[in-house]
Protein backbone atom coordinates (compact mmCIF):
# COMPACT_ATOMS: atom_id res chain seq x y z
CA UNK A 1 103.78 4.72 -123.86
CA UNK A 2 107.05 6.80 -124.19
CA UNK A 3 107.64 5.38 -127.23
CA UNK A 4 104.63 5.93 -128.74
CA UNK A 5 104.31 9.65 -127.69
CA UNK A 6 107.77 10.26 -129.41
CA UNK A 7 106.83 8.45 -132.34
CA UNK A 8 103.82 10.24 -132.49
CA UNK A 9 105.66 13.57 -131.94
CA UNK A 10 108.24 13.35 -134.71
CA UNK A 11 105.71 12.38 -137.31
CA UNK A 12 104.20 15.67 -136.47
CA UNK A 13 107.19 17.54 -136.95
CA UNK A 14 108.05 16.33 -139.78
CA UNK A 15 104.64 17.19 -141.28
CA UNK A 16 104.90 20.43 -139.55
CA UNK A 17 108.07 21.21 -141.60
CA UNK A 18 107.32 23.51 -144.43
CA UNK A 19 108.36 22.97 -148.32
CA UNK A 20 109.90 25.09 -150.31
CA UNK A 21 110.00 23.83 -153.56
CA UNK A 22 109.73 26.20 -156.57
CA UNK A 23 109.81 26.03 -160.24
CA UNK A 24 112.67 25.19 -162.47
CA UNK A 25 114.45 28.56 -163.78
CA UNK A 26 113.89 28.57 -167.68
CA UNK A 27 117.05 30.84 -168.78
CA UNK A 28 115.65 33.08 -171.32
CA UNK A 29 118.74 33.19 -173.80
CA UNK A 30 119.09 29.77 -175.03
CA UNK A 31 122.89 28.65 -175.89
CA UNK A 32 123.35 28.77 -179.15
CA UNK A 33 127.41 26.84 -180.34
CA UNK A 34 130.40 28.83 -182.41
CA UNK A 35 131.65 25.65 -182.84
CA UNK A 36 130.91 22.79 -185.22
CA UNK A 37 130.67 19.38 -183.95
CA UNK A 38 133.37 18.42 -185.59
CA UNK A 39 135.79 21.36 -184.61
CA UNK A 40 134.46 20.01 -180.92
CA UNK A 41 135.96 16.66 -181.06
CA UNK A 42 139.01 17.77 -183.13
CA UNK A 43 139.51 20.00 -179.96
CA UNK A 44 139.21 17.43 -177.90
CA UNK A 45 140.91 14.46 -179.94
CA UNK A 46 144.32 17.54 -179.26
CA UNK A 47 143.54 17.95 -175.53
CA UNK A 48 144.04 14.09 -175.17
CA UNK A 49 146.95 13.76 -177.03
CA UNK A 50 148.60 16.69 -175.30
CA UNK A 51 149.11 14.51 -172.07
CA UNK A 52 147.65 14.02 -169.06
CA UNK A 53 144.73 16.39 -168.06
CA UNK A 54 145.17 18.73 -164.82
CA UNK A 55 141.65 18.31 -164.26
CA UNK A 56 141.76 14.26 -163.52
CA UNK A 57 141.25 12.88 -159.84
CA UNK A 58 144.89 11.02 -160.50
CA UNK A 59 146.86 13.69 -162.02
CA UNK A 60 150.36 13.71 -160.70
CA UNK A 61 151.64 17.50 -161.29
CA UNK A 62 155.60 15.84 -159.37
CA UNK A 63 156.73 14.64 -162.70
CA UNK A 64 156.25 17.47 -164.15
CA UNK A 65 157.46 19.96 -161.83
CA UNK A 66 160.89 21.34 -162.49
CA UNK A 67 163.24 24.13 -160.18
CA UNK A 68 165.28 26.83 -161.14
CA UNK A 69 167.34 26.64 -158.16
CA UNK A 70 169.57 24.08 -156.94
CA UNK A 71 169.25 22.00 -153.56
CA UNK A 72 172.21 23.96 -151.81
CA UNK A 73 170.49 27.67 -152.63
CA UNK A 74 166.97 26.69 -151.55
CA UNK A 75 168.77 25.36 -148.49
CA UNK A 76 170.69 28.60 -147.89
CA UNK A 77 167.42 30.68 -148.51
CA UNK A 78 165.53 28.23 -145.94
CA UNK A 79 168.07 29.01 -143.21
CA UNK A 80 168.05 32.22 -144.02
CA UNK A 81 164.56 32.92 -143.78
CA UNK A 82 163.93 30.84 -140.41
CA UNK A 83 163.93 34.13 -138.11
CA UNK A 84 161.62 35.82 -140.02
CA UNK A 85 159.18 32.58 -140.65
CA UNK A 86 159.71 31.82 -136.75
CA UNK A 87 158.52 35.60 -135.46
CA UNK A 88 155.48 35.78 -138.05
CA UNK A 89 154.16 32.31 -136.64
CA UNK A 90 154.61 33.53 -133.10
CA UNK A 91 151.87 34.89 -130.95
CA UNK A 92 151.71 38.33 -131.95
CA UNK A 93 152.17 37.57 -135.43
CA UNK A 94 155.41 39.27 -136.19
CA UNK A 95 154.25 42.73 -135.01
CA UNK A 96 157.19 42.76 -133.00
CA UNK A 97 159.65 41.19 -135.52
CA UNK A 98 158.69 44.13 -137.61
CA UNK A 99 158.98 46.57 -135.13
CA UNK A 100 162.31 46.00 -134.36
CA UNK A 101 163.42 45.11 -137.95
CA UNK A 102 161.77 48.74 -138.95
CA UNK A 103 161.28 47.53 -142.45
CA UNK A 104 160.05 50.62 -144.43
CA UNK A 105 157.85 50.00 -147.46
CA UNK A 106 159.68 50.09 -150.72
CA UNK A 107 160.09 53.09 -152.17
CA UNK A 108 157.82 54.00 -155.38
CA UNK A 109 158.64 56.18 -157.62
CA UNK A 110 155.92 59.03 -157.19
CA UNK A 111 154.61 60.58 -160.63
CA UNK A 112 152.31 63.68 -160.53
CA UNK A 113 149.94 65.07 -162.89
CA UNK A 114 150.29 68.05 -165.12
CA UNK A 115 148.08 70.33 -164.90
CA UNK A 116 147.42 71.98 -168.18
């Protein structure tokens, strides 16, 4: 019986459940091609031959990636930095760090208008 009754009450709630289904949009300026077909797949013919594409699920940017800095200065700049990373990652988010550092914002030239 308790089967039936719940049966019988999510039918009707599903057919309860309103649609709202509309019309397709029609866009009202068409797109109408610069290019020529053939100017298409020249473009792309280039894009293939120009190596692998960022855009691909396997694409493997570590190859490819290249530093200006040597192992020894990144290290110096990590260990340098670790105070600073440590008190913005701590429960007041550096608020304090900053407070007691009293870092002023850099000064900016200030140019003013002539009045004519």
């Amino acid at each position: 019986m308790n089967r039936s009754i719940a049966i019988a009450i999510a039918l009707f709630g599903a057919a309860a459940g309103s649609a709202f289904a509309d019309d397709i949009t029609v866009d009202p300026h068409p797109f109408v091609s610069t290019a020529s077909r053939a100017q298409v797949k020249e473009e792309l013919r280039q894009f293939r031959q120009s190596g692998p594409s960022p855009w691909a699920d396997d694409y493997n940017q570590l190859p490819l990636a290249r530093s200006g800095l040597t192992r020894v200065e990144v290290r110096a700049e990590f260990f340098r930095s670790r105070s600073a990373v440590a008190a913005f990652s701590s429960e007041d988010s550096g608020s304090s760090y900053l407070a007691r550092a009293r870092l002023a914002p850099a000064s900016v030239p200030t140019e003013l208008a002539d009045a004519e």
